[in-house]
N, C-alpha and C. Protein backbone atom coordinates (compact mmCIF):
# COMPACT_ATOMS: atom_id res chain seq x y z
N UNK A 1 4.31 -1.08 14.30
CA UNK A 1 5.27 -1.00 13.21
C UNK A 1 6.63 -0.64 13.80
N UNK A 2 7.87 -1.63 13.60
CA UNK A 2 9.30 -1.26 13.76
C UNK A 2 9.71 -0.05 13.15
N UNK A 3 10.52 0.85 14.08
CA UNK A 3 10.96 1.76 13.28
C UNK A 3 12.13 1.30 12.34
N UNK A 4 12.40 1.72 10.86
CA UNK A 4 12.77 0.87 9.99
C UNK A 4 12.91 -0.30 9.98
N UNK A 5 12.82 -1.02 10.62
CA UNK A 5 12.22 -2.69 10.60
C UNK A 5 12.00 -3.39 9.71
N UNK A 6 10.55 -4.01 9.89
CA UNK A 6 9.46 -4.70 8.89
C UNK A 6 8.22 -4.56 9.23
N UNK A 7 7.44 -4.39 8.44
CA UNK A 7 5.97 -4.28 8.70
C UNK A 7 5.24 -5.19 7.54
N UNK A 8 3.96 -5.45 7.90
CA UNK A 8 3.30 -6.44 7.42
C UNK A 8 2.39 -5.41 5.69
N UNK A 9 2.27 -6.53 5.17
CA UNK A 9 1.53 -5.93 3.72
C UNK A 9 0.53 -7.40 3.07
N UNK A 10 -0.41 -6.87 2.30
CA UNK A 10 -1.44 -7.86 1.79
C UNK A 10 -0.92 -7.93 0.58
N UNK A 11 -0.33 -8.85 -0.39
CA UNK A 11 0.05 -8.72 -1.81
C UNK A 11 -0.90 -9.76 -2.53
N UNK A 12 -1.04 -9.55 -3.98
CA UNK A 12 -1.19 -10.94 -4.69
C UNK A 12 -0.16 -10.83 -5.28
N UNK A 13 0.06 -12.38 -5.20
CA UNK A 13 1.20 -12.77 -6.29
C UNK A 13 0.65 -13.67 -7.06
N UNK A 14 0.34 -12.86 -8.52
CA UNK A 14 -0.25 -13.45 -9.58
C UNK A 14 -1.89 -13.12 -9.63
N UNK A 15 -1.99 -13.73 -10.60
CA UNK A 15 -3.71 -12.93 -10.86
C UNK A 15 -4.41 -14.35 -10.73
N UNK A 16 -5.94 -14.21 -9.98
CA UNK A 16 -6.86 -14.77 -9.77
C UNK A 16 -7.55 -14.52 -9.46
N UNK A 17 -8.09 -15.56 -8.05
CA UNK A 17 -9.04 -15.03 -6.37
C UNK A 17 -8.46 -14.75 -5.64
N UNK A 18 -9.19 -14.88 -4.38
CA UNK A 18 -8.72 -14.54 -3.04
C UNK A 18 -7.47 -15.70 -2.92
N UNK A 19 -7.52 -16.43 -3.60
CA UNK A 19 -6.25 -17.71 -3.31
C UNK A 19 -4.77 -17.19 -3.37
N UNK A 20 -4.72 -16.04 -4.61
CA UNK A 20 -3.36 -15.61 -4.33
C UNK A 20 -2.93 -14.26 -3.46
N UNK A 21 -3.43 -13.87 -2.54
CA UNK A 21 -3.28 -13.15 -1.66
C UNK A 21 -2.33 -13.54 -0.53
N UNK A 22 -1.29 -13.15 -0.13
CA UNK A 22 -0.48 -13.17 0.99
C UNK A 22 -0.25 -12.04 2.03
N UNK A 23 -0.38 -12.84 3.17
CA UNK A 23 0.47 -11.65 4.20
C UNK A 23 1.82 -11.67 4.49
N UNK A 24 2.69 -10.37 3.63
CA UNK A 24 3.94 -10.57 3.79
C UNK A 24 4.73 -9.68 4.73
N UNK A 25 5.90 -9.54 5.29
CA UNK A 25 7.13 -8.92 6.00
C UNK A 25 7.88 -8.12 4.91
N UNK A 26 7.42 -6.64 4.62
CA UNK A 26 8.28 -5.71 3.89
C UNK A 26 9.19 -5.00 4.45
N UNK A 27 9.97 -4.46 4.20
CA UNK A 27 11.22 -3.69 5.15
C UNK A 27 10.19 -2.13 4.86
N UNK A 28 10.41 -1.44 5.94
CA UNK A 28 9.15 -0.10 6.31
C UNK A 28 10.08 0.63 5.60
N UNK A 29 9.42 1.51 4.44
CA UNK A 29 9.87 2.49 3.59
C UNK A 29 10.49 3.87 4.40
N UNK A 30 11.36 4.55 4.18
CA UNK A 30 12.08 5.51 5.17
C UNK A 30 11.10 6.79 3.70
N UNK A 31 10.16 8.00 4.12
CA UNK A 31 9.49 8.79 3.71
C UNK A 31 11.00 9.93 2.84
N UNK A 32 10.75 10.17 1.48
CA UNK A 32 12.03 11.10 0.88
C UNK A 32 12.04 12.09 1.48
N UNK A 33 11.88 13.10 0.28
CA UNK A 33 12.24 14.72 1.11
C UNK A 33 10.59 15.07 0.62
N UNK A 34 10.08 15.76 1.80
CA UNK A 34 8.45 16.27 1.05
C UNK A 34 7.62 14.66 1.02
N UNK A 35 7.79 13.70 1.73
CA UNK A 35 6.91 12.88 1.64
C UNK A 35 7.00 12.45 3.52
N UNK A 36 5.44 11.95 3.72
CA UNK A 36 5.68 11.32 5.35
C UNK A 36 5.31 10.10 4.43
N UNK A 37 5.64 9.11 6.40
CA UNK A 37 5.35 7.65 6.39
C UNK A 37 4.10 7.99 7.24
N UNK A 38 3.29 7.00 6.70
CA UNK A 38 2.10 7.02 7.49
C UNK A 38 1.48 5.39 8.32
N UNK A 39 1.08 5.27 9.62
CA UNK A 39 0.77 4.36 9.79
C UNK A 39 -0.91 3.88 9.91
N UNK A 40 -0.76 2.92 8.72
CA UNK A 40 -2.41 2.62 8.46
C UNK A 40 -3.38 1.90 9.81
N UNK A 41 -4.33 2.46 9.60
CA UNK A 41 -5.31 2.24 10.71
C UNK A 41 -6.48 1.48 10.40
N UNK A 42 -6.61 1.82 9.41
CA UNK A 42 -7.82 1.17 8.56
C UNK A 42 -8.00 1.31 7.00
N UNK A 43 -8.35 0.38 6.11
CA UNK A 43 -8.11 0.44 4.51
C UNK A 43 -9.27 -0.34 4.03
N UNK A 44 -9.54 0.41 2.96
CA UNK A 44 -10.98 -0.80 2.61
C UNK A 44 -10.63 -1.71 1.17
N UNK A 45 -11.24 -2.49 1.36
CA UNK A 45 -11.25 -3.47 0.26
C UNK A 45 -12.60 -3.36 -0.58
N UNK A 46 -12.65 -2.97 -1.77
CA UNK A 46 -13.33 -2.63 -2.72
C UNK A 46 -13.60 -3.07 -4.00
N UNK A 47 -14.48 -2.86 -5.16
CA UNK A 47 -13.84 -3.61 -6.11
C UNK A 47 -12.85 -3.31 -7.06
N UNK A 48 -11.97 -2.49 -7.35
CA UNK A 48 -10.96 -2.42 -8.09
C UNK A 48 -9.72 -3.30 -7.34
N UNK A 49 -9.64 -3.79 -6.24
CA UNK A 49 -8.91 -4.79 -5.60
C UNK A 49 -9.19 -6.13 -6.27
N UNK A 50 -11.16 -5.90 -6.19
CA UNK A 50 -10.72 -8.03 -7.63
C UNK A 50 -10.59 -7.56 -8.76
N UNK A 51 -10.22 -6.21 -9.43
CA UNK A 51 -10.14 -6.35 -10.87
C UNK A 51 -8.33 -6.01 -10.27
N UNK A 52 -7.78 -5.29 -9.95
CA UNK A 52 -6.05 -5.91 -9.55
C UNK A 52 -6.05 -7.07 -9.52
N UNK A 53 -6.84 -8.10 -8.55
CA UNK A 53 -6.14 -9.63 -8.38
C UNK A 53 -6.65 -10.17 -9.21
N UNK A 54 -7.59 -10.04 -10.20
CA UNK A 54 -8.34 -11.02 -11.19
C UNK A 54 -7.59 -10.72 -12.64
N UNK A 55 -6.70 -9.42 -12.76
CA UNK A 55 -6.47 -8.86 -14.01
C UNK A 55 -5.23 -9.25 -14.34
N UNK A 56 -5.09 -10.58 -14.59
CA UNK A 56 -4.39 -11.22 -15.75
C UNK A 56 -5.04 -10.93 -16.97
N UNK A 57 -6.12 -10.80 -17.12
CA UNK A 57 -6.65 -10.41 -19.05
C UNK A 57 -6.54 -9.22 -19.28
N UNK A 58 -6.38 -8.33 -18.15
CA UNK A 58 -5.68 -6.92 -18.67
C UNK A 58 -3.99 -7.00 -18.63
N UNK A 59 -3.88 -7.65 -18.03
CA UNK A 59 -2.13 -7.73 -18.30
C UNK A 59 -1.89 -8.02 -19.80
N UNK A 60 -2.90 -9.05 -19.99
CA UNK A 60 -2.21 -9.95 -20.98
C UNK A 60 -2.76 -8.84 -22.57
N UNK A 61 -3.78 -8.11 -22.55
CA UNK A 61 -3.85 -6.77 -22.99
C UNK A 61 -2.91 -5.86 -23.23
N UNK A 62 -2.63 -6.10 -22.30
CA UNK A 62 -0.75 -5.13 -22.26
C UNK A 62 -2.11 -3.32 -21.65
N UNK A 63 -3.16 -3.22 -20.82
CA UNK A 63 -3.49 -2.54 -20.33
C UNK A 63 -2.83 -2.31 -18.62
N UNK A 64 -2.44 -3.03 -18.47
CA UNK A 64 -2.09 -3.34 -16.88
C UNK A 64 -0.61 -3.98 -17.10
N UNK A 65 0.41 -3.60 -16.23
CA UNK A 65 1.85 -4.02 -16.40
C UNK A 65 2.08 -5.72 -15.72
N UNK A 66 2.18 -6.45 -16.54
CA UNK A 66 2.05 -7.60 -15.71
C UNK A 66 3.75 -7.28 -14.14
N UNK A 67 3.01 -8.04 -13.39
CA UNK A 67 3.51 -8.11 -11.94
C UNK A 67 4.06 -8.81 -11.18
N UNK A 68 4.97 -9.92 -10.37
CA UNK A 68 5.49 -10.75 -9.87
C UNK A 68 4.57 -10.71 -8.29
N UNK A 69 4.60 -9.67 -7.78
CA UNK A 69 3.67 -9.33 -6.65
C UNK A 69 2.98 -7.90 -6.60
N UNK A 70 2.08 -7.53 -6.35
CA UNK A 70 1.00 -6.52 -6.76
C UNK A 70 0.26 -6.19 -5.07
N UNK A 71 0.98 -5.07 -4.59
CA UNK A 71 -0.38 -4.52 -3.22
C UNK A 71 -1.29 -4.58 -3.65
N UNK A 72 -2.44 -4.81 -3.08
CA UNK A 72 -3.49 -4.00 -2.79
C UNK A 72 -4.45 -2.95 -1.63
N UNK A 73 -5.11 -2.65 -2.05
CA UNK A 73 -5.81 -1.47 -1.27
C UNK A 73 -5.89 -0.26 -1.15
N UNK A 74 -6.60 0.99 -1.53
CA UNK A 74 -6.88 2.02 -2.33
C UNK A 74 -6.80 3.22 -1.21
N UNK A 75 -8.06 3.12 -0.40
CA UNK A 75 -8.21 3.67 0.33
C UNK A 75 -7.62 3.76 1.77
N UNK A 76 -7.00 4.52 2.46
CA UNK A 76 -6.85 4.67 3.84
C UNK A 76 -6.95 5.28 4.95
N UNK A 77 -7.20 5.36 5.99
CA UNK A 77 -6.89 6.11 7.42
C UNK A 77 -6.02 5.85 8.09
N UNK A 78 -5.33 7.00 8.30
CA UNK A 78 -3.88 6.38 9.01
C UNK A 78 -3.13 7.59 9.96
N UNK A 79 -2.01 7.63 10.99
CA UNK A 79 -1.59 8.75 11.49
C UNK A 79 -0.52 8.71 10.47
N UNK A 80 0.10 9.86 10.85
CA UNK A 80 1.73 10.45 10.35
C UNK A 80 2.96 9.53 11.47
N UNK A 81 3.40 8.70 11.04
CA UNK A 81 4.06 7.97 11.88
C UNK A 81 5.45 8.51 12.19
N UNK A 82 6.42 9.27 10.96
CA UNK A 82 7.78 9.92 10.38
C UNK A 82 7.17 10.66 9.33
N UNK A 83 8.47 11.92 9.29
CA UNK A 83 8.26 12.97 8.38
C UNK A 83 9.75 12.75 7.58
N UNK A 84 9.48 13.19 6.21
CA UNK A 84 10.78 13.08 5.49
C UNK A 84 11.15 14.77 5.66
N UNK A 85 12.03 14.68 5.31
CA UNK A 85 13.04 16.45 4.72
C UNK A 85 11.79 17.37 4.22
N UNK A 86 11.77 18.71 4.94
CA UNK A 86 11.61 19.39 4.38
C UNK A 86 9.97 19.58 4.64
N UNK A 87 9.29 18.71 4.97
CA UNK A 87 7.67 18.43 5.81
C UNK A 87 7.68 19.75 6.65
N UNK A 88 7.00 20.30 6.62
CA UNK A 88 6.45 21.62 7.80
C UNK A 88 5.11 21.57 7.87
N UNK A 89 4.07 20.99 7.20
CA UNK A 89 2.88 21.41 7.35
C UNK A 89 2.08 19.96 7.81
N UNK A 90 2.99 18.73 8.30
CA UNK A 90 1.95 18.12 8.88
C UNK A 90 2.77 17.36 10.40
N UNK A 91 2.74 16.83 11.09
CA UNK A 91 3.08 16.80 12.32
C UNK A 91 3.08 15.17 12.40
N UNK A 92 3.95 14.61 13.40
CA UNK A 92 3.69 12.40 13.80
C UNK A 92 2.35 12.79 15.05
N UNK A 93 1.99 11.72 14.34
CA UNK A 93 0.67 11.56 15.03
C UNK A 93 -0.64 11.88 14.52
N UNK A 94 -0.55 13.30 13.54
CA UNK A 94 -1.42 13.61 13.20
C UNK A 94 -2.70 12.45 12.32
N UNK A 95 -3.72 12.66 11.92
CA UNK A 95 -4.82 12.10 11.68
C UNK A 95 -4.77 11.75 10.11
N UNK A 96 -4.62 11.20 8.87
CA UNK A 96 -4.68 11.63 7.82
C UNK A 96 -6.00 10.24 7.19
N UNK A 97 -6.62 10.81 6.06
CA UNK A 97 -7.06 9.70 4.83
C UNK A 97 -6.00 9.93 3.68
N UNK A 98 -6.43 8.79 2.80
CA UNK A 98 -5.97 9.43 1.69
C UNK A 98 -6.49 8.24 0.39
N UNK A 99 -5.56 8.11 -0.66
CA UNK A 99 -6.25 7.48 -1.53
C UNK A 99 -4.65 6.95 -2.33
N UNK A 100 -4.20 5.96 -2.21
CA UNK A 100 -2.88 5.36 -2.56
C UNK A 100 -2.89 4.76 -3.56
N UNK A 101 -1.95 5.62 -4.77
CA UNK A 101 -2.03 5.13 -5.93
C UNK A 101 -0.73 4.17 -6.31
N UNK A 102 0.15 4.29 -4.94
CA UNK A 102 1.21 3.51 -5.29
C UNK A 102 1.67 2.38 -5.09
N UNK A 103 1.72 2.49 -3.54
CA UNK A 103 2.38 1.06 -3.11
C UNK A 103 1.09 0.10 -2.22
N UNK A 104 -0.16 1.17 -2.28
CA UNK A 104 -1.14 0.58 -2.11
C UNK A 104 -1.51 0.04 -0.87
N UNK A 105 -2.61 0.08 0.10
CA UNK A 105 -2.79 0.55 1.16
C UNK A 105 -3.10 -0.55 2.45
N UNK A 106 -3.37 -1.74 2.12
CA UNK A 106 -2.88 -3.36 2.88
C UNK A 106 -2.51 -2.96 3.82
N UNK A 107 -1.85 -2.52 4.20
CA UNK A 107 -0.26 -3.10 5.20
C UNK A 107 -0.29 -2.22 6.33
N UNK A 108 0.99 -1.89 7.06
CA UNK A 108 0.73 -1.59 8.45
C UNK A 108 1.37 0.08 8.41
């Protein structure tokens, strides 16, 4: 991973199968104050990943926000790659899991 650069990510764009899945070039998020960047090591693919890429009928529900492009991937293992402002209690390099509810766990 470039430091602020680009790094790679798994998206769908649009709801289906495995057909709308891409590997894309995101610009690497700089971590705020109280947040690190972490670099993923390993992420699993599970099933709430085909109900993300299959869930156009929850969009269309208005349960799920419809999306232009949508990460996926839930779970991860990854080090501490950068620390934002204000971080004291975890270190670059260090070891972490975790469980990504945001930008979702694909990528690099």
């Amino acid at each position: 991973m470039a430091e602020r650069g680009t790094m790679r990510a798994v998206v769908a764009r649009g709801y289906s199968g495995p057909d709308v899945l891409e590997v894309v070039e995101v610009p690497v998020p700089a971590p705020g104050r109280g947040q690190v960047l972490i670099r993923v090591e390993a992420a699993a693919v599970n099933p709430v990943d085909l109900v993300v890429t299959c869930s156009g009928d929850l969009a269309a529900a208005g349960l799920m926000a419809p999306r232009d492009v949508t990460g996926i991937g839930w779970d991860v293992a990854a080090e501490i790659a950068c620390l934002g402002t204000g971080v004291a209690t975890f270190a670059v390099g260090q070891p972490v899991i975790g469980l990504d509810l945001l930008d979702r766990a694909l990528a690099d």
